[in-house]
PDB file of N, CA and C in Angstrom:
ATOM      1  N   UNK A   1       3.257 -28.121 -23.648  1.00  0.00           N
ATOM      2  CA  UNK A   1       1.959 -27.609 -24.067  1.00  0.00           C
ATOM      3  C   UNK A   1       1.737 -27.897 -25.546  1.00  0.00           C
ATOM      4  N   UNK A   2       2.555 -27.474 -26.693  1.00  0.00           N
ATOM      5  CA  UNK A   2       2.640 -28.226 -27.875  1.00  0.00           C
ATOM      6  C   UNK A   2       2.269 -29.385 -27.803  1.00  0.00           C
ATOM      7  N   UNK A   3       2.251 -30.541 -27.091  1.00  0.00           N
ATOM      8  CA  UNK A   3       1.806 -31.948 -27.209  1.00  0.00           C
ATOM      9  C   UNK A   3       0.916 -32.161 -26.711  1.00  0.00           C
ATOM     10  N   UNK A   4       0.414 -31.311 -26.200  1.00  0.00           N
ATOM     11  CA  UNK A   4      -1.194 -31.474 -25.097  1.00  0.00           C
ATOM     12  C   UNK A   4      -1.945 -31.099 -26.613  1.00  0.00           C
ATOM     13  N   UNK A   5      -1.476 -29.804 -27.321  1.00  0.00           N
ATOM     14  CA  UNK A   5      -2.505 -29.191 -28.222  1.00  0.00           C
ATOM     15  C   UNK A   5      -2.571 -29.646 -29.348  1.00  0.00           C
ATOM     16  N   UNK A   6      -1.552 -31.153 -29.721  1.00  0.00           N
ATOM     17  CA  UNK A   6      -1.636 -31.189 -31.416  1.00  0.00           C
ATOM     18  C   UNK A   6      -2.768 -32.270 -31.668  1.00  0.00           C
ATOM     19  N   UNK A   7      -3.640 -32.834 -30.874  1.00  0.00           N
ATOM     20  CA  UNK A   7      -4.995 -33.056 -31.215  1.00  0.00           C
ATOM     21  C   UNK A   7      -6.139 -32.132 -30.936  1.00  0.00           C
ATOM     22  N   UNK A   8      -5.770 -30.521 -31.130  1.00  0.00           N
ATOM     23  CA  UNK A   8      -6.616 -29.401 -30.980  1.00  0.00           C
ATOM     24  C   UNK A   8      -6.499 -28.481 -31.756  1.00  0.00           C
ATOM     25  N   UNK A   9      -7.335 -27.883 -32.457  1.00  0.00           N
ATOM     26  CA  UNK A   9      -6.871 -27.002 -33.372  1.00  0.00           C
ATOM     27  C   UNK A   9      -6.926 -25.513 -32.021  1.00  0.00           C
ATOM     28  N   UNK A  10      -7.963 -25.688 -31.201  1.00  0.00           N
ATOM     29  CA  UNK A  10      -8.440 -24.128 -30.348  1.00  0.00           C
ATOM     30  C   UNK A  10      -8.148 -25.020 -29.053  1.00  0.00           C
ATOM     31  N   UNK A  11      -8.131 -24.194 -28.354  1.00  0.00           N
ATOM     32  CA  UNK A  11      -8.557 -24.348 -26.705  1.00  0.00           C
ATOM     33  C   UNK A  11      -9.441 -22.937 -26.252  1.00  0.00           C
ATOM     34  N   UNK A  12     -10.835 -23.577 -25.830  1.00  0.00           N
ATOM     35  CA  UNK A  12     -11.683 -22.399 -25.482  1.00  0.00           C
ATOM     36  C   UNK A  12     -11.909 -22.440 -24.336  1.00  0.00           C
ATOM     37  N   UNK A  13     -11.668 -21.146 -23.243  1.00  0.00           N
ATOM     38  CA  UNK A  13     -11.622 -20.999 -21.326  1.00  0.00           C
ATOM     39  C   UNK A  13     -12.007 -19.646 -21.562  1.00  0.00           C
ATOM     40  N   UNK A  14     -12.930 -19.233 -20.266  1.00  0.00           N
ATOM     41  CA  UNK A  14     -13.404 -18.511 -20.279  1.00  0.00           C
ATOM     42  C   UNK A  14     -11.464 -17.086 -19.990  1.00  0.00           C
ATOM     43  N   UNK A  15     -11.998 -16.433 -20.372  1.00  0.00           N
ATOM     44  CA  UNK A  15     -10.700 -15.131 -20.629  1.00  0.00           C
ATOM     45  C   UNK A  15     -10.506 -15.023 -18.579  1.00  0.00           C
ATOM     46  N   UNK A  16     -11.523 -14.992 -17.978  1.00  0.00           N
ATOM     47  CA  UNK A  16     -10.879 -14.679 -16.477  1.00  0.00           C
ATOM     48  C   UNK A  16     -11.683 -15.693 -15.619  1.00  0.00           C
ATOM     49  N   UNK A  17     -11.114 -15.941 -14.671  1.00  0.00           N
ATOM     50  CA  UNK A  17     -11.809 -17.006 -13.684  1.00  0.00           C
ATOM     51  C   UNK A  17     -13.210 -16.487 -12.969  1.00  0.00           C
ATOM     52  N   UNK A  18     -12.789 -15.537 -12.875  1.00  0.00           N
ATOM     53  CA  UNK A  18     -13.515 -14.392 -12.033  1.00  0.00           C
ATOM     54  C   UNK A  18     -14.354 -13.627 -13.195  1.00  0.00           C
ATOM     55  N   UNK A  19     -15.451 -12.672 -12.548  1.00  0.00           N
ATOM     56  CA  UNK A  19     -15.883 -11.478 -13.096  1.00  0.00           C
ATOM     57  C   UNK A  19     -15.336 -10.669 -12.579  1.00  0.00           C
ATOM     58  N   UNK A  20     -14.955  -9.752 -13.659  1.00  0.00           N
ATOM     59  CA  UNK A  20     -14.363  -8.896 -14.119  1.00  0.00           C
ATOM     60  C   UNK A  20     -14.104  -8.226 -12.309  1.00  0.00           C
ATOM     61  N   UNK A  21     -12.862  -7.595 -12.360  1.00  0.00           N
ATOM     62  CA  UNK A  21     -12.702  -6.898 -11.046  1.00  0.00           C
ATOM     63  C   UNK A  21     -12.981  -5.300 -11.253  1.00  0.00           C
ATOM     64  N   UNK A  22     -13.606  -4.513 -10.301  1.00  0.00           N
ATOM     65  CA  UNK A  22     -13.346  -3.285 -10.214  1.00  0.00           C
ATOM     66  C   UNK A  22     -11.661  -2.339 -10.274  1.00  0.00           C
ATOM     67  N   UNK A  23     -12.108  -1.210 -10.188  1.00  0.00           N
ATOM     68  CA  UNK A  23     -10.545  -0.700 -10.599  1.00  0.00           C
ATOM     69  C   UNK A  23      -9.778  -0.830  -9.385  1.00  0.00           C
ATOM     70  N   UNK A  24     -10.704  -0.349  -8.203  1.00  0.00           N
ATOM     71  CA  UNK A  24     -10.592  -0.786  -6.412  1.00  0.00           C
ATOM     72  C   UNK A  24     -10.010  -1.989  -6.344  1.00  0.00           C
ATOM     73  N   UNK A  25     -10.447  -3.071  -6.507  1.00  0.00           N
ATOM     74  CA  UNK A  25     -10.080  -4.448  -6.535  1.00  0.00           C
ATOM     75  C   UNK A  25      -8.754  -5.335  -6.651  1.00  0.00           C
ATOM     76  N   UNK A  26      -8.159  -4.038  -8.341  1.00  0.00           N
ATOM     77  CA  UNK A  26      -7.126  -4.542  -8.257  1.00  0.00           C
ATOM     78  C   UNK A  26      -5.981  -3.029  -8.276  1.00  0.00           C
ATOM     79  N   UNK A  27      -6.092  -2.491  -7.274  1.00  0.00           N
ATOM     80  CA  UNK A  27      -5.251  -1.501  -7.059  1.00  0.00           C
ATOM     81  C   UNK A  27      -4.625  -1.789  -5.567  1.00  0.00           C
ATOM     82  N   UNK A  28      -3.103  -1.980  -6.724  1.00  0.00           N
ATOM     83  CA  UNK A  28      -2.044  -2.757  -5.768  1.00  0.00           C
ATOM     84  C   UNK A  28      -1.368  -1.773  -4.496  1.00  0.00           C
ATOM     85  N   UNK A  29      -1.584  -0.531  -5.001  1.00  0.00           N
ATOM     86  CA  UNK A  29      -0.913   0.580  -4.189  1.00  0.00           C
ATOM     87  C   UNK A  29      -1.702   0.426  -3.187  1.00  0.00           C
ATOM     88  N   UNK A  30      -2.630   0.363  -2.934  1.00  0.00           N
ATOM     89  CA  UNK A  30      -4.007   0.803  -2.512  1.00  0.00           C
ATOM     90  C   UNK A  30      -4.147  -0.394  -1.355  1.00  0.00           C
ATOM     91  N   UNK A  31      -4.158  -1.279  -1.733  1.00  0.00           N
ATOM     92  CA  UNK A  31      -4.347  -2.191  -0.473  1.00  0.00           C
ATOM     93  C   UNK A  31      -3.441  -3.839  -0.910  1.00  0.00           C
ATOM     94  N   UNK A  32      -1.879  -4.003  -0.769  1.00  0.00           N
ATOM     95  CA  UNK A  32      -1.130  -5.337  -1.145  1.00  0.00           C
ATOM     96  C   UNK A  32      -2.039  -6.512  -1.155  1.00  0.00           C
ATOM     97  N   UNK A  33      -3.018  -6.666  -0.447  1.00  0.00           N
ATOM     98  CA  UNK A  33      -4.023  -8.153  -0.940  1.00  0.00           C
ATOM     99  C   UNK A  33      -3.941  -7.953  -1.820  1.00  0.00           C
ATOM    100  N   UNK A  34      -4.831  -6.813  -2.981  1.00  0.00           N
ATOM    101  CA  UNK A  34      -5.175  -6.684  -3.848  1.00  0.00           C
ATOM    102  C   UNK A  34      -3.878  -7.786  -5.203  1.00  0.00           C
ATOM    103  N   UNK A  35      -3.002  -7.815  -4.657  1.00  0.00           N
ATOM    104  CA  UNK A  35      -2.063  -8.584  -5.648  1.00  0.00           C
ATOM    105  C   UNK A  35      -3.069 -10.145  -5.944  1.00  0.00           C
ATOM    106  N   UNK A  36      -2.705 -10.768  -4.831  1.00  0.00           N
ATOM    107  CA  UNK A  36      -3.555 -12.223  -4.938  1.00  0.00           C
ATOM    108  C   UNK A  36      -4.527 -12.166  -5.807  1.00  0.00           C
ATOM    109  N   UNK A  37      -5.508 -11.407  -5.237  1.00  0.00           N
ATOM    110  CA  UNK A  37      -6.885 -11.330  -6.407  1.00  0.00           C
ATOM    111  C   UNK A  37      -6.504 -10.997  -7.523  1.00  0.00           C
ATOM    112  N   UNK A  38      -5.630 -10.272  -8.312  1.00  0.00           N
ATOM    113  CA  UNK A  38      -5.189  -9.880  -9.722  1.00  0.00           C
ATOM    114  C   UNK A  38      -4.663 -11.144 -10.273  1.00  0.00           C
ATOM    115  N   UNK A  39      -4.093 -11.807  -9.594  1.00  0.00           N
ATOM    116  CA  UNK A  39      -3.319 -12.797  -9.944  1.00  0.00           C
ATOM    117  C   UNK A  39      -4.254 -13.886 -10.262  1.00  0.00           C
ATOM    118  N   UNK A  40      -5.404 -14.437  -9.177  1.00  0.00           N
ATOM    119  CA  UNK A  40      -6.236 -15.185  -9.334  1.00  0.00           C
ATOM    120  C   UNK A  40      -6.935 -15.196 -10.912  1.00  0.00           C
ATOM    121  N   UNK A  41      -7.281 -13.566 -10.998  1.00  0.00           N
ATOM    122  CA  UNK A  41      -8.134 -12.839 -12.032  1.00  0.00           C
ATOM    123  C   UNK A  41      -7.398 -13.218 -13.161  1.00  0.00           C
ATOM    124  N   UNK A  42      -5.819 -13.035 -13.693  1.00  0.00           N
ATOM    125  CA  UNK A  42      -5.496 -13.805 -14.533  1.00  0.00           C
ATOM    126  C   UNK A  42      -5.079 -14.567 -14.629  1.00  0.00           C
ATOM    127  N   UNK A  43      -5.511 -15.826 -14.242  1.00  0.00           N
ATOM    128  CA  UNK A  43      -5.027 -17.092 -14.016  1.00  0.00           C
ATOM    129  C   UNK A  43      -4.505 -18.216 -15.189  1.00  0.00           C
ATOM    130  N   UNK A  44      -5.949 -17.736 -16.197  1.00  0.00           N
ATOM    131  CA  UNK A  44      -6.504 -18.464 -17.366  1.00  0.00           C
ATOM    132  C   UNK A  44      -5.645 -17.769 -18.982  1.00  0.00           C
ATOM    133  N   UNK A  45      -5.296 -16.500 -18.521  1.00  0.00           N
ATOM    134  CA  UNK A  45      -4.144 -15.777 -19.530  1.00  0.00           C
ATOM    135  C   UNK A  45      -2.887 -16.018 -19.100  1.00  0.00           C
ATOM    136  N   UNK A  46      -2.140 -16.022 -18.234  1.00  0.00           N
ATOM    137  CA  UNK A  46      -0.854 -15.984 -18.037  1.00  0.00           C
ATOM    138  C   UNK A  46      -0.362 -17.438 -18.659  1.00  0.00           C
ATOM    139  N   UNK A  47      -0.903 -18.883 -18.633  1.00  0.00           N
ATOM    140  CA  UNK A  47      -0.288 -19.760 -19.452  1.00  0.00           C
ATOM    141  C   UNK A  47       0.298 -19.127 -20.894  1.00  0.00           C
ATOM    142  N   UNK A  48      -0.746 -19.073 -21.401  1.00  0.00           N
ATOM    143  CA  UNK A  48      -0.625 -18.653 -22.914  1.00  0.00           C
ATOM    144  C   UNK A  48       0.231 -17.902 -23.417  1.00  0.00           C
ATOM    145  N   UNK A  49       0.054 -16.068 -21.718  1.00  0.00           N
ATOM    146  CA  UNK A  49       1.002 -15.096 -22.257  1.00  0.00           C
ATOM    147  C   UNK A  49       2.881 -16.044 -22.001  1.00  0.00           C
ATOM    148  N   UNK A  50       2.763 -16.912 -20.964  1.00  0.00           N
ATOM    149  CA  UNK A  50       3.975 -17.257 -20.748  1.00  0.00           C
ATOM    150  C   UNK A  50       4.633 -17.906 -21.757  1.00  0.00           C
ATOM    151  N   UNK A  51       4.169 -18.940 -22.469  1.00  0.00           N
ATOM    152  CA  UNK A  51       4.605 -19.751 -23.431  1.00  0.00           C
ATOM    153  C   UNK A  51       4.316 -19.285 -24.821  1.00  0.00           C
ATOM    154  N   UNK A  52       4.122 -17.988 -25.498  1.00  0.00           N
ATOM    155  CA  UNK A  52       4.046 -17.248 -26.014  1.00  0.00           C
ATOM    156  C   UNK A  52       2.921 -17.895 -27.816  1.00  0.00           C
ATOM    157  N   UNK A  53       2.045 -18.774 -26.630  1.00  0.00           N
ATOM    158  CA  UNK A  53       0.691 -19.328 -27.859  1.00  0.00           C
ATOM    159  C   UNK A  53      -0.108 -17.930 -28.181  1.00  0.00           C
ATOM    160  N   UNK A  54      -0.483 -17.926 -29.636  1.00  0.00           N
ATOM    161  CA  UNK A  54      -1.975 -17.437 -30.292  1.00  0.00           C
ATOM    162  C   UNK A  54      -2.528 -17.334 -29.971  1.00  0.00           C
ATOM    163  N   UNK A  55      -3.305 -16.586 -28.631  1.00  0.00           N
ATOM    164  CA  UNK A  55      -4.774 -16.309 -27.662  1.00  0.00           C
ATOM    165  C   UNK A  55      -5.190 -15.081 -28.450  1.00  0.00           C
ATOM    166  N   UNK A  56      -6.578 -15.145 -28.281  1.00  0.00           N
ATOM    167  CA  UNK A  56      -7.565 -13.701 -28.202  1.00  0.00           C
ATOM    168  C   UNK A  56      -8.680 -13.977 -26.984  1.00  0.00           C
ATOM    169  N   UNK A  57      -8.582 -12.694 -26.650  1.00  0.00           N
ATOM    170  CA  UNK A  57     -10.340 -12.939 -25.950  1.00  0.00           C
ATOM    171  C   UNK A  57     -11.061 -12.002 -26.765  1.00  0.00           C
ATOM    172  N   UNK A  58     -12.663 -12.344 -26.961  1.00  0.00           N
ATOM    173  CA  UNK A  58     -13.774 -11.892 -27.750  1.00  0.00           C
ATOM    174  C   UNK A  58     -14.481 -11.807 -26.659  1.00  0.00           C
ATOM    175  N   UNK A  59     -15.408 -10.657 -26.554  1.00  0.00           N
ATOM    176  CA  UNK A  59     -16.630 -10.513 -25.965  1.00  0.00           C
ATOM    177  C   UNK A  59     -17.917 -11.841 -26.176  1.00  0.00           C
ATOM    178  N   UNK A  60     -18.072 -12.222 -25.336  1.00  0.00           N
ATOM    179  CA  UNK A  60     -19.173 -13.196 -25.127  1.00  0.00           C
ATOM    180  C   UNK A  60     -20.634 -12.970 -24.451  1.00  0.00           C
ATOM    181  N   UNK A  61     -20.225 -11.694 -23.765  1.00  0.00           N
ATOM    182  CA  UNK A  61     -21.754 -11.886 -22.865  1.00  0.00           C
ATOM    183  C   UNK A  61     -21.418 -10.831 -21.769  1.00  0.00           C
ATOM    184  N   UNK A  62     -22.251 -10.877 -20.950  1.00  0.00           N
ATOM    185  CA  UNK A  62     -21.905 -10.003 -19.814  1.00  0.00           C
ATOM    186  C   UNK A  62     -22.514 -10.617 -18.324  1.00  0.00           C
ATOM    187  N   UNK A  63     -21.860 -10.576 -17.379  1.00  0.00           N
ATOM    188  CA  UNK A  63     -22.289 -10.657 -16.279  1.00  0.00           C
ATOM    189  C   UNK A  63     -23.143 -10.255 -15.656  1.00  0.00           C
ATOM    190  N   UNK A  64     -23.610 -10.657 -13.965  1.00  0.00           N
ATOM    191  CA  UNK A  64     -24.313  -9.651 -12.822  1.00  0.00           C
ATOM    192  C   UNK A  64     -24.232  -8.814 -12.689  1.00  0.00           C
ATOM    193  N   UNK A  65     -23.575  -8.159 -13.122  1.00  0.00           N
ATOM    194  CA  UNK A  65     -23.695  -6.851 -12.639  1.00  0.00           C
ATOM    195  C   UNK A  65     -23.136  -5.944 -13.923  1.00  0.00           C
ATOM    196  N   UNK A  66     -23.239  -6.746 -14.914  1.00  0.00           N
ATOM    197  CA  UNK A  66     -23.261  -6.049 -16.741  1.00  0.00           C
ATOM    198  C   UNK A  66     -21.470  -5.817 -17.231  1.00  0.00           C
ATOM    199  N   UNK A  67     -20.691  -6.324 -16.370  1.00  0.00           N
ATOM    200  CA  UNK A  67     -19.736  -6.082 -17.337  1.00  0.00           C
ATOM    201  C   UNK A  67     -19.429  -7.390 -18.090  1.00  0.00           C
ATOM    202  N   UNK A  68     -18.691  -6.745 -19.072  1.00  0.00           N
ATOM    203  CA  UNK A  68     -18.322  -7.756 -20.559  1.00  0.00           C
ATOM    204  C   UNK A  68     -18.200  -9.135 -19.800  1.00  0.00           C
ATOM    205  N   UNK A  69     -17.775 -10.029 -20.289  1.00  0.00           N
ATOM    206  CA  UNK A  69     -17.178 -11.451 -19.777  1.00  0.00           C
ATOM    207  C   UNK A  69     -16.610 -12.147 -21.398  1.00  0.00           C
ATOM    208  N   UNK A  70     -15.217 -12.259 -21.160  1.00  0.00           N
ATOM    209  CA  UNK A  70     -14.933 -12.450 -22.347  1.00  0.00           C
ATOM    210  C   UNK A  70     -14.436 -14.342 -22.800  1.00  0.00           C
ATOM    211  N   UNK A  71     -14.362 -14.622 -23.821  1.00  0.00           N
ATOM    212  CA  UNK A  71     -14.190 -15.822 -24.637  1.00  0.00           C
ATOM    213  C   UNK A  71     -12.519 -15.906 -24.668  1.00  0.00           C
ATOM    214  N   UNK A  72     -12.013 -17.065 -24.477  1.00  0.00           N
ATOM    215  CA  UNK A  72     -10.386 -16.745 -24.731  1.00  0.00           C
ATOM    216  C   UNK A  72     -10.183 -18.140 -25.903  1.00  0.00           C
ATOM    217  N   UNK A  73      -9.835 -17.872 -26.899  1.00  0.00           N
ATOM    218  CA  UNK A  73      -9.397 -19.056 -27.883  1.00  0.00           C
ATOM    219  C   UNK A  73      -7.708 -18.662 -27.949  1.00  0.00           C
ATOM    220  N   UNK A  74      -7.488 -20.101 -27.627  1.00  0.00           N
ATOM    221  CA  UNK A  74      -5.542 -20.540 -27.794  1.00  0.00           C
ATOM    222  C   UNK A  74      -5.429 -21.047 -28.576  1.00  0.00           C
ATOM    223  N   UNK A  75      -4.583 -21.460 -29.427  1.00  0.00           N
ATOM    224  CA  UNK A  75      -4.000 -22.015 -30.663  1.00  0.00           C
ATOM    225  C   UNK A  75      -2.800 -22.846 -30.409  1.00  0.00           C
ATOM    226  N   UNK A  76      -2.434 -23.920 -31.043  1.00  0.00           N
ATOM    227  CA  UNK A  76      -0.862 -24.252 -31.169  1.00  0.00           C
ATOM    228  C   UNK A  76      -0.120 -23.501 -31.361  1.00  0.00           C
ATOM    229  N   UNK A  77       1.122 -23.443 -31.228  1.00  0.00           N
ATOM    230  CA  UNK A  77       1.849 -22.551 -31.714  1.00  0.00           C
ATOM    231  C   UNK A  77       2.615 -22.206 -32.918  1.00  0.00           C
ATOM    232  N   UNK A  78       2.239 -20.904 -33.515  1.00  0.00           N
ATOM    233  CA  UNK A  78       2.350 -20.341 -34.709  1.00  0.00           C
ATOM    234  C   UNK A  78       0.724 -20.771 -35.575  1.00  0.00           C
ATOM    235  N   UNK A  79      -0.343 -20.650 -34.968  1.00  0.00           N
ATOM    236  CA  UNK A  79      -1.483 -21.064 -35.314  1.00  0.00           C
ATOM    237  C   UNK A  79      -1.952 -19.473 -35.171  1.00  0.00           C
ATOM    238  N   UNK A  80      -1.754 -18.584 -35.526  1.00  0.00           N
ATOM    239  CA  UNK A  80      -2.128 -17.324 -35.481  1.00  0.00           C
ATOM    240  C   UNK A  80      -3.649 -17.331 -36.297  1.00  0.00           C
ATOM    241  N   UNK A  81      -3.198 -17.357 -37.548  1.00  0.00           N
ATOM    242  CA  UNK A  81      -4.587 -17.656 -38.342  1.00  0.00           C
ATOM    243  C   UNK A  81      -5.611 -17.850 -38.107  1.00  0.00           C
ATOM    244  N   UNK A  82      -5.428 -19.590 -37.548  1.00  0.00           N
ATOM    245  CA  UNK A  82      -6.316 -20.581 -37.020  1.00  0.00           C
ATOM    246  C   UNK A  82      -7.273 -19.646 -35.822  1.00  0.00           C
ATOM    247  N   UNK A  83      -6.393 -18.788 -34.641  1.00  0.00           N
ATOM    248  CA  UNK A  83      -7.015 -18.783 -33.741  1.00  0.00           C
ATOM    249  C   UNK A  83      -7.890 -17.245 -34.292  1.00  0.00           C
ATOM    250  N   UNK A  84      -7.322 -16.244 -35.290  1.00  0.00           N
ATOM    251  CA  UNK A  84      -8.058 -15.159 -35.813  1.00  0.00           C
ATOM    252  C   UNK A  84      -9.416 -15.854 -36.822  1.00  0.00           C
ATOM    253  N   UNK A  85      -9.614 -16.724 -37.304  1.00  0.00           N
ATOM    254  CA  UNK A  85     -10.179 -17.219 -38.633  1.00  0.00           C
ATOM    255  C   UNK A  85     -11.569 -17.845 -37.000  1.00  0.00           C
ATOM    256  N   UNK A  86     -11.149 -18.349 -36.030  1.00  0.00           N
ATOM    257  CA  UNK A  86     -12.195 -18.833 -35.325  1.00  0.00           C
ATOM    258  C   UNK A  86     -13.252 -18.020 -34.405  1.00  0.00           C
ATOM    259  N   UNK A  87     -12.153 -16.664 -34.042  1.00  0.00           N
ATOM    260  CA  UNK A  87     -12.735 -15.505 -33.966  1.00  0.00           C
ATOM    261  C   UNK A  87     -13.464 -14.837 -34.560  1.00  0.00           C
ATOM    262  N   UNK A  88     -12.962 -14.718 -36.005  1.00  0.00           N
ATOM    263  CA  UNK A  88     -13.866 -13.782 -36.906  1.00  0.00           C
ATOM    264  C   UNK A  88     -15.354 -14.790 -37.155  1.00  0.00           C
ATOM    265  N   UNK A  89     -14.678 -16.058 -37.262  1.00  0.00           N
ATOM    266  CA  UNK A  89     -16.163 -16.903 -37.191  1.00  0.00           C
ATOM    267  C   UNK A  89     -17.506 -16.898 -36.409  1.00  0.00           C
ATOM    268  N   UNK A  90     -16.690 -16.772 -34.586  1.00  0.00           N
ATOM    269  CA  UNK A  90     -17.811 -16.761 -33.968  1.00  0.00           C
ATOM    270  C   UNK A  90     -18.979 -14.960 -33.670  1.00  0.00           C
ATOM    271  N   UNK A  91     -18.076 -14.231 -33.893  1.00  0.00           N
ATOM    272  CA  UNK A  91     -18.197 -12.935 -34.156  1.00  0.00           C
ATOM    273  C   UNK A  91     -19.190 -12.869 -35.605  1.00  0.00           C
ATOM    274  N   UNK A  92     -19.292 -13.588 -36.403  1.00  0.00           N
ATOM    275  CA  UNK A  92     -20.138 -13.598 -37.336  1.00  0.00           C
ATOM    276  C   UNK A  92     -21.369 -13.747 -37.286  1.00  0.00           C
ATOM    277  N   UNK A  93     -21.408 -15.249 -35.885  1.00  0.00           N
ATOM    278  CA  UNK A  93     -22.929 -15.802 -35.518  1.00  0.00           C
ATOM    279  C   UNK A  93     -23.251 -15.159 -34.244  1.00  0.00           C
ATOM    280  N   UNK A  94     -22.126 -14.208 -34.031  1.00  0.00           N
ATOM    281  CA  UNK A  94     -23.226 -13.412 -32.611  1.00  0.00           C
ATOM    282  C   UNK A  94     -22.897 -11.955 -32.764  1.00  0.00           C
ATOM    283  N   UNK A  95     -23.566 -11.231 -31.673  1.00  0.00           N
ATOM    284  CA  UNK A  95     -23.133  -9.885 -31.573  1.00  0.00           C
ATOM    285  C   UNK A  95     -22.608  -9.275 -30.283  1.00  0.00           C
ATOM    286  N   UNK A  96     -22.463 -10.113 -29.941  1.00  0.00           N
ATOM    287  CA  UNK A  96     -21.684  -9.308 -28.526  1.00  0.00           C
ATOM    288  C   UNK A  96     -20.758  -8.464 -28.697  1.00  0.00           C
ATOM    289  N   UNK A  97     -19.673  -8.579 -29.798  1.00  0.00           N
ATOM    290  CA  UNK A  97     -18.852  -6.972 -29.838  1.00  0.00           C
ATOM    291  C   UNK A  97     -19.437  -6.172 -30.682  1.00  0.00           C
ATOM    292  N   UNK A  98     -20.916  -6.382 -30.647  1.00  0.00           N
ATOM    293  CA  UNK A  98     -21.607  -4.619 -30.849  1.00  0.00           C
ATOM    294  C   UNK A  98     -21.969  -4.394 -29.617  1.00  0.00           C
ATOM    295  N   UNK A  99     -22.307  -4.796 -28.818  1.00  0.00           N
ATOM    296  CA  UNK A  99     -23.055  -4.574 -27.336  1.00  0.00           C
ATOM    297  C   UNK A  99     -21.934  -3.914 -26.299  1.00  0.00           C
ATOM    298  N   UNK A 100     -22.672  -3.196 -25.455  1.00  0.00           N
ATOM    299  CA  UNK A 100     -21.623  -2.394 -24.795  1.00  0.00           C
ATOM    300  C   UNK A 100     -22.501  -2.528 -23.361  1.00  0.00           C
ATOM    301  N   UNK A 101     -21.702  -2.273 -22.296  1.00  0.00           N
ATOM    302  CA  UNK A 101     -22.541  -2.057 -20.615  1.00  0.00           C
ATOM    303  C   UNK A 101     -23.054  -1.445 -20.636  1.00  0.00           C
ATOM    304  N   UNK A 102     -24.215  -1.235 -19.815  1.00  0.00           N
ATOM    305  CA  UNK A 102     -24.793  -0.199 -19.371  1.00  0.00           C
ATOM    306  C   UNK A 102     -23.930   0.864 -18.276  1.00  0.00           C
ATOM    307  N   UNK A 103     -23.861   1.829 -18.698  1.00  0.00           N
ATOM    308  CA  UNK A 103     -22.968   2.839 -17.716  1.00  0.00           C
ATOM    309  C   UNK A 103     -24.213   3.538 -16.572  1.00  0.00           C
TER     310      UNK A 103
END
């Protein structure tokens, strides 16, 4: 992954494949499918958390049915900075982490 990323300073994917799951959805006690779909749901984080790269997700927007939908920026590794400095950037030209769902 280091050699995929050293002509990248970011890698930007949406934070989940999916919109957002209910709490139902992914409650494993509750019904064992429910694993698959969790898994699906983080599909797009578990690289990153595995190989232990610089990710954030930022609020971007919100879905059909109003929950958040978030931004995921990765970094090379030990690019901590890089991937906070691109955050605080885009967070500058928008406002989505003032915005909240409608409950």
């Amino acid at each position: 992954m280091a050699e995929t990323l050293t002509g990248f300073d970011l890698v930007a994917t949406p934070t989940l494949r999916t919109r957002v799951p209910t709490l139902a959805e992914t409650d494993i006690d509750a019904d064992p499918a429910n694993w698959s779909r969790f898994m699906a749901v983080s599909a797009n984080t578990r690289p990153f958390n595995y190989l232990g790269l610089p990710t954030i997700s930022i609020p971007c927007g919100f879905d059909d049915r109003g929950l958040p939908v978030g931004l995921q920026l990765a970094g090379r590794p030990f690019a901590e900075a890089t991937v906070l400095r691109a955050a605080d950037a885009y967070q500058q030209v928008t406002d989505w982490h003032r915005k909240a769902p409608t409950l």
